[in-house]
Protein backbone atom coordinates (compact mmCIF):
# COMPACT_ATOMS: atom_id res chain seq x y z
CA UNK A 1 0.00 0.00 0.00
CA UNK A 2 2.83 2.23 0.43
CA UNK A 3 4.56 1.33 -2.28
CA UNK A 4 1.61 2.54 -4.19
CA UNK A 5 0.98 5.93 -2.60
CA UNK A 6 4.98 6.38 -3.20
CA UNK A 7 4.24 5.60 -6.89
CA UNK A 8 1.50 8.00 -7.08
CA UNK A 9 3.08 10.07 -5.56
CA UNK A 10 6.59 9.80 -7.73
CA UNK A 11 4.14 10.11 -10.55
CA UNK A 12 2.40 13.23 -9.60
CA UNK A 13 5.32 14.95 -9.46
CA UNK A 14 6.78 13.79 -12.85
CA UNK A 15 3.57 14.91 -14.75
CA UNK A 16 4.25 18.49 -12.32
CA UNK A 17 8.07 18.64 -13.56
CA UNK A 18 6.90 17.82 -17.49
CA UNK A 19 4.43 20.11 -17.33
CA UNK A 20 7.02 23.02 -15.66
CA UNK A 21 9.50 21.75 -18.57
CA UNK A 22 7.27 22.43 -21.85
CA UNK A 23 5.81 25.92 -20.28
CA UNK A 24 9.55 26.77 -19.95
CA UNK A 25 10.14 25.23 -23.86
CA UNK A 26 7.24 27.30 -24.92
CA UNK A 27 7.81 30.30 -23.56
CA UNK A 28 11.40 29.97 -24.27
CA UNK A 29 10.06 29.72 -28.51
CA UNK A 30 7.42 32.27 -27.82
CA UNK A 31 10.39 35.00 -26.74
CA UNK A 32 12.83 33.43 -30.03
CA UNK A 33 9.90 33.25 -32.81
CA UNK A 34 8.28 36.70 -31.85
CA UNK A 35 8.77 40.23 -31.07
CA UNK A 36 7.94 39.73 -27.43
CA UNK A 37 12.03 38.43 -26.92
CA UNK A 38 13.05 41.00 -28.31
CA UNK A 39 11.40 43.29 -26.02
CA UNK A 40 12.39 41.47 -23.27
CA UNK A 41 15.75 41.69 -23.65
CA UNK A 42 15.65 45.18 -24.33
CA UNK A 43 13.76 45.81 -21.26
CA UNK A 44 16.71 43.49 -19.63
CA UNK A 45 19.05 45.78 -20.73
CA UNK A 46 17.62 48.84 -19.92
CA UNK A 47 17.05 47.36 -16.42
CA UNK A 48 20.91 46.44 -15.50
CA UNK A 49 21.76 49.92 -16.82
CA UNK A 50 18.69 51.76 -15.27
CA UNK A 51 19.77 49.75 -11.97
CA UNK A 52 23.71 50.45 -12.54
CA UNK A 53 22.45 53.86 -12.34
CA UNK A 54 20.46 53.89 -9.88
CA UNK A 55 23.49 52.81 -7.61
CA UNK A 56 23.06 56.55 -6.33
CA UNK A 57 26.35 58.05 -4.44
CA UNK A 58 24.26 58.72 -0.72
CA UNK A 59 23.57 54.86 -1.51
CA UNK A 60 27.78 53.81 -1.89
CA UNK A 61 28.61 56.21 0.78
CA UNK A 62 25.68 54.58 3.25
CA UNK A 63 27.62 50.91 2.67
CA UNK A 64 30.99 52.36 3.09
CA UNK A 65 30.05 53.92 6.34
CA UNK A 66 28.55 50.03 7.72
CA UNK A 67 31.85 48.95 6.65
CA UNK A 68 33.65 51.84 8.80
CA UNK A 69 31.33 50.52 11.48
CA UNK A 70 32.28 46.82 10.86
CA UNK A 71 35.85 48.02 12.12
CA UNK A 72 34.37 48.25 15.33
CA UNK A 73 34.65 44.54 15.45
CA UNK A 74 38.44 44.47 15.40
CA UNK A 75 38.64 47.48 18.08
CA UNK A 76 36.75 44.78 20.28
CA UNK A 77 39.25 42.50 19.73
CA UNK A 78 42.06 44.49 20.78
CA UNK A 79 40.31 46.18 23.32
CA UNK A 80 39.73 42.29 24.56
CA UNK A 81 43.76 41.40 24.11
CA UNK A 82 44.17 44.59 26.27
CA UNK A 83 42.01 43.44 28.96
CA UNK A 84 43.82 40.34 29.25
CA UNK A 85 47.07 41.57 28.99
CA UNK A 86 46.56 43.89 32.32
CA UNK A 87 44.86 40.98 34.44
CA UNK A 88 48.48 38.68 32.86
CA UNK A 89 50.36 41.90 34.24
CA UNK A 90 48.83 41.95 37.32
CA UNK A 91 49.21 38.39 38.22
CA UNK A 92 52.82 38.67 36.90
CA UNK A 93 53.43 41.72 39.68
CA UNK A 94 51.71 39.80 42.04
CA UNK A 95 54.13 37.05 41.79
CA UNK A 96 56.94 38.69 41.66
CA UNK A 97 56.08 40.83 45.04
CA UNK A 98 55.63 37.58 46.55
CA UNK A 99 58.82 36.10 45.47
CA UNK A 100 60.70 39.31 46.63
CA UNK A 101 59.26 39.26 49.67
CA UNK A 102 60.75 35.12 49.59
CA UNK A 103 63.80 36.41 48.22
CA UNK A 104 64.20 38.89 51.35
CA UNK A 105 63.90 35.97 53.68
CA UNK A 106 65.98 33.84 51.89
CA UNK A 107 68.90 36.99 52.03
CA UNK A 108 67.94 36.76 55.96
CA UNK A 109 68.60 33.60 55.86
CA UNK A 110 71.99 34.05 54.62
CA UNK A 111 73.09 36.65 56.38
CA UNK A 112 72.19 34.46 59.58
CA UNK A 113 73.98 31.65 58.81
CA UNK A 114 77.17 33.76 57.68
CA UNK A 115 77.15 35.54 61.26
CA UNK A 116 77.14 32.18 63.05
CA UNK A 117 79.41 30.77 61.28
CA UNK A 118 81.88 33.88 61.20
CA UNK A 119 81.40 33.68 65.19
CA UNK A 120 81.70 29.68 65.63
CA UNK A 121 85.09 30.32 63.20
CA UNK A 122 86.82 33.57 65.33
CA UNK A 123 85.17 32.39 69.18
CA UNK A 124 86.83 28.31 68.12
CA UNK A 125 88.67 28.45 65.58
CA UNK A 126 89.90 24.64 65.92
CA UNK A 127 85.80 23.71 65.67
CA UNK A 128 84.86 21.55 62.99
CA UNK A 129 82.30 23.94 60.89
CA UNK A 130 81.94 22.00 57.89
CA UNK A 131 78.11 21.56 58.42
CA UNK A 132 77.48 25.00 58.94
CA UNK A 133 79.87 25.76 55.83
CA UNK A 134 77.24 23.32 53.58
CA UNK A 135 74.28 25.01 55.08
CA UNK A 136 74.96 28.55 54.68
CA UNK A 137 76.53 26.97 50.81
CA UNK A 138 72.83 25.83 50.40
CA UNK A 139 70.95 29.06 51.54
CA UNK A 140 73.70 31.43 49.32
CA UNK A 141 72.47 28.84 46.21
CA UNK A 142 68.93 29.22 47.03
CA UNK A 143 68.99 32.80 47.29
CA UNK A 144 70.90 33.00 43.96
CA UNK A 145 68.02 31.17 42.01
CA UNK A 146 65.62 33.53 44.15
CA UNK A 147 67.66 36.10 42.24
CA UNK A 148 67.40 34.40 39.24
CA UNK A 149 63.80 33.86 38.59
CA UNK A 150 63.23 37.16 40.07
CA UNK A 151 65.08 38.91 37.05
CA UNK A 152 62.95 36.26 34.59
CA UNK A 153 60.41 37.91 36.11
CA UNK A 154 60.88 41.34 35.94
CA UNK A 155 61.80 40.68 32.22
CA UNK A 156 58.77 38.28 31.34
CA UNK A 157 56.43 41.31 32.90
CA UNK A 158 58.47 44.31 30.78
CA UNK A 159 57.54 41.81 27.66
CA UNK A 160 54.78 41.67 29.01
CA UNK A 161 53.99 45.36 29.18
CA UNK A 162 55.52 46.25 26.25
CA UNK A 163 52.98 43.65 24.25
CA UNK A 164 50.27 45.58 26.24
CA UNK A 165 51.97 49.79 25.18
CA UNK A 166 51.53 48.30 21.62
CA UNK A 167 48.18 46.95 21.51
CA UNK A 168 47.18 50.34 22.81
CA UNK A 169 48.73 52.30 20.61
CA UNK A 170 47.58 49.58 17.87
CA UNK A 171 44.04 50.30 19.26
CA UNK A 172 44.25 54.57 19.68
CA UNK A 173 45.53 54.37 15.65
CA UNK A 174 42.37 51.98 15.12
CA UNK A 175 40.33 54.42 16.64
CA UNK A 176 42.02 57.42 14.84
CA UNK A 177 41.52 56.14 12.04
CA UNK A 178 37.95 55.21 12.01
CA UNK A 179 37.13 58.60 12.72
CA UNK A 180 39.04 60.18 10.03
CA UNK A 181 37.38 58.16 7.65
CA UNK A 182 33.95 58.67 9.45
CA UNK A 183 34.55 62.01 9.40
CA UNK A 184 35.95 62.17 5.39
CA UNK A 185 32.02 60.14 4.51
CA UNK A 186 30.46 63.15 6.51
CA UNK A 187 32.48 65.59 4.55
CA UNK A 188 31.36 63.42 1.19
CA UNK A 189 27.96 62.92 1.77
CA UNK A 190 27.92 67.12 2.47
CA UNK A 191 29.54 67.20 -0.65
CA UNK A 192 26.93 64.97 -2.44
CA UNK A 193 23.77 66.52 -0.49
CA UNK A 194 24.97 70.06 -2.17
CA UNK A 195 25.22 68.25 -5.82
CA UNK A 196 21.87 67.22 -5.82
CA UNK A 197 20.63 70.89 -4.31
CA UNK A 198 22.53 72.36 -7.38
CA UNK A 199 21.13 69.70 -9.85
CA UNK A 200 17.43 70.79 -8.21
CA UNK A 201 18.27 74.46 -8.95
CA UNK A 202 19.84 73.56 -12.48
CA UNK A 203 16.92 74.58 -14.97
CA UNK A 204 18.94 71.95 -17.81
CA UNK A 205 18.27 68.73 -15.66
CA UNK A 206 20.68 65.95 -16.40
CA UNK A 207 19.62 63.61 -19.53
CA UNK A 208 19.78 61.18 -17.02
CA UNK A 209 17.32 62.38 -14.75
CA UNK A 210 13.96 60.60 -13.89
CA UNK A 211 12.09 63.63 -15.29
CA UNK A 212 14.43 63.39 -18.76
CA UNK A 213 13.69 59.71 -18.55
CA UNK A 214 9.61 60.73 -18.35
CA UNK A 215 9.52 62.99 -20.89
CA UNK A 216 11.65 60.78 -23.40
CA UNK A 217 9.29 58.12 -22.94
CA UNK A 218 6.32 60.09 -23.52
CA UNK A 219 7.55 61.75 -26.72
CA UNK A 220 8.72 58.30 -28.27
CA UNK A 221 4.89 56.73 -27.65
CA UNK A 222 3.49 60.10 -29.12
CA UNK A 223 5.94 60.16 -32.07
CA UNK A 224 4.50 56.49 -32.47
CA UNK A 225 0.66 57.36 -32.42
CA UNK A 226 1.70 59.94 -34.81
CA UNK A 227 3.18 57.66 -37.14
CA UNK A 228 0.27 55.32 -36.82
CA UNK A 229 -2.20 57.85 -37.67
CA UNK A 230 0.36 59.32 -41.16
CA UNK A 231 0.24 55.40 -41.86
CA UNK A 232 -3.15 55.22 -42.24
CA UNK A 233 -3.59 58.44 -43.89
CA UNK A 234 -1.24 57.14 -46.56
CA UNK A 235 -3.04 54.01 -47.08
CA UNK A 236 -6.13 56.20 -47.81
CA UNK A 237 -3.96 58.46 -49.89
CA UNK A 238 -2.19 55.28 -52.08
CA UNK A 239 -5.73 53.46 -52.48
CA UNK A 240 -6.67 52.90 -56.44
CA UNK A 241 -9.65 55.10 -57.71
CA UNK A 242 -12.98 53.39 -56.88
CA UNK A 243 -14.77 52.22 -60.52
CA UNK A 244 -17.80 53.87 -60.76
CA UNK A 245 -21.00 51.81 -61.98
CA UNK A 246 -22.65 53.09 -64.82
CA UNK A 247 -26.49 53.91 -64.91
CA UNK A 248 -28.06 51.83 -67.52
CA UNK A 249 -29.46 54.04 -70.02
CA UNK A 250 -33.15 54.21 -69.65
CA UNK A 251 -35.63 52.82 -72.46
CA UNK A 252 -36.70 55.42 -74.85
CA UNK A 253 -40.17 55.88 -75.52
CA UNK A 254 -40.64 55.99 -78.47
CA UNK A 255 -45.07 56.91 -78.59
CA UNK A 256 -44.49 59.52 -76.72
CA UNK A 257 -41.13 61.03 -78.23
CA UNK A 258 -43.60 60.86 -81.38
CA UNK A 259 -46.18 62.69 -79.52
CA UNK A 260 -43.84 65.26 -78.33
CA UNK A 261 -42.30 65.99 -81.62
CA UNK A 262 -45.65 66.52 -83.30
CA UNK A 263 -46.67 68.80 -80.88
CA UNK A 264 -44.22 70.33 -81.36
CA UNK A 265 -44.27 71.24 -84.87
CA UNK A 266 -48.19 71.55 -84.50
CA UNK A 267 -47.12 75.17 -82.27
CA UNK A 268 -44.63 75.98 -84.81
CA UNK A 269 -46.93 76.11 -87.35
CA UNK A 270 -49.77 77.91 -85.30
CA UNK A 271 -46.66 80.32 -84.11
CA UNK A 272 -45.90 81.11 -87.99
């Protein structure tokens, strides 16, 4: 059963798509065989240009403008990179406050250890200090490599902060330059806003105009009645001479020409 309805269904739409494909085949010979193509492609053709022309400068400088505004999407970004960069920095400063404040023991530490055993050494000199020697060895080494990441420190955060100084400036040019070209579209749609005030005032309107356009189009469908109306004028004037029917000549009668005639001469002679 529903490998029938699928079959209808299949079917349906193949008579659907047959009957889309010969109204396509016949309009396509309609627009080749008759003079309805070739209006349509000139109305084609007077559409792209109509439309190129149409592409109106307020238009280009309204889509120039959005993509001025798209830049705002990159002065996110960097204003994002700058973000992260000071919360980085501040972490960095954190840690290395913390490790100076480690490293300040650890000198403590050092300086301890050398004053006992500079005392242990001058108080018994004959007193074996070579523990005290290792130890205050091990707290000089540690404090070294205190000093040591310290400076990797202080040199990872000046990276750090110099990365950050150029994505602002990166950012402020950004910005700059945004506005000067927001403000150069102001200055050009000013400049276009006072064309079209002059072509208003202009009493020769540009051929190109939608007035021009009007009045072209009126006088080529009046110069076409016109020639309709000569055409048929001409016909009248070129039409052959109408033959004209001759009256058949009417029987003569004879009785009453006779009559007539004697009558006629019957006054005559009375007259004389």
């Amino acid at each position: 059963m529903a490998d029938c309805v699928k079959k209808e269904r299949c079917g349906g739409m193949a008579k659907k798509l047959i009957i889309v494909a010969l109204a396509v085949v016949s309009i396509a010979i309609v627009l080749k065989k008759t003079d309805l193509g070739s209006h349509v492609k000139h109305w084609w053709r007077s559409t792209k240009a109509d439309m190129k022309e149409e592409v109106s400068l307020k238009w280009e400088i309204d889509r120039l403008r959005k993509d001025v505004e798209e830049l705002s999407g990159e002065d996110a970004s960097l204003v994002n990179l700058i973000a992260k960069e000071d919360v980085e920095l501040k972490r960095l400063k954190n840690r290395l406050s913390e490790m100076e404040a480690a490293q300040k023991n650890q000198r403590e530490v050092v300086r301890q250890r050398l004053t006992a055993l500079q005392s242990v050494q001058q108080t018994n000199p004959n007193k074996n200090t070579l523990t005290d020697e290792r130890l205050l060895d091990g707290a000089v080494g540690v404090a070294k490599r205190g000093d040591d990441a310290i400076a990797s420190q202080k040199a990872l955060i000046e990276s750090r902060e110099t990365r950050a100084s150029a994505l602002r400036q990166q950012r402020e040019a950004l910005y700059t330059t945004k506005q000067e070209l927001l403000n150069k579209l102001a200055d050009m749609e000013a400049q276009v806003v006072t064309l079209q005030v002059e072509q208003m005032r202009s009493d020769d309107p540009a051929d190109k105009s939608r007035v021009a356009r009007v009045k072209k189009s009126i006088e080529e469908v009046d110069t076409r009645i016109q020639v309709e109306k000569r055409k048929r004028e001409v016909r009248a004037e070129l039409a052959p001479p109408e033959k004209q029917v001759s009256q058949p000549t009417p029987k003569k009668d004879v009785v009453q020409d006779a009559l007539n005639y004697l009558d006629g001469d019957n006054a005559n002679k009375i007259q004389k």
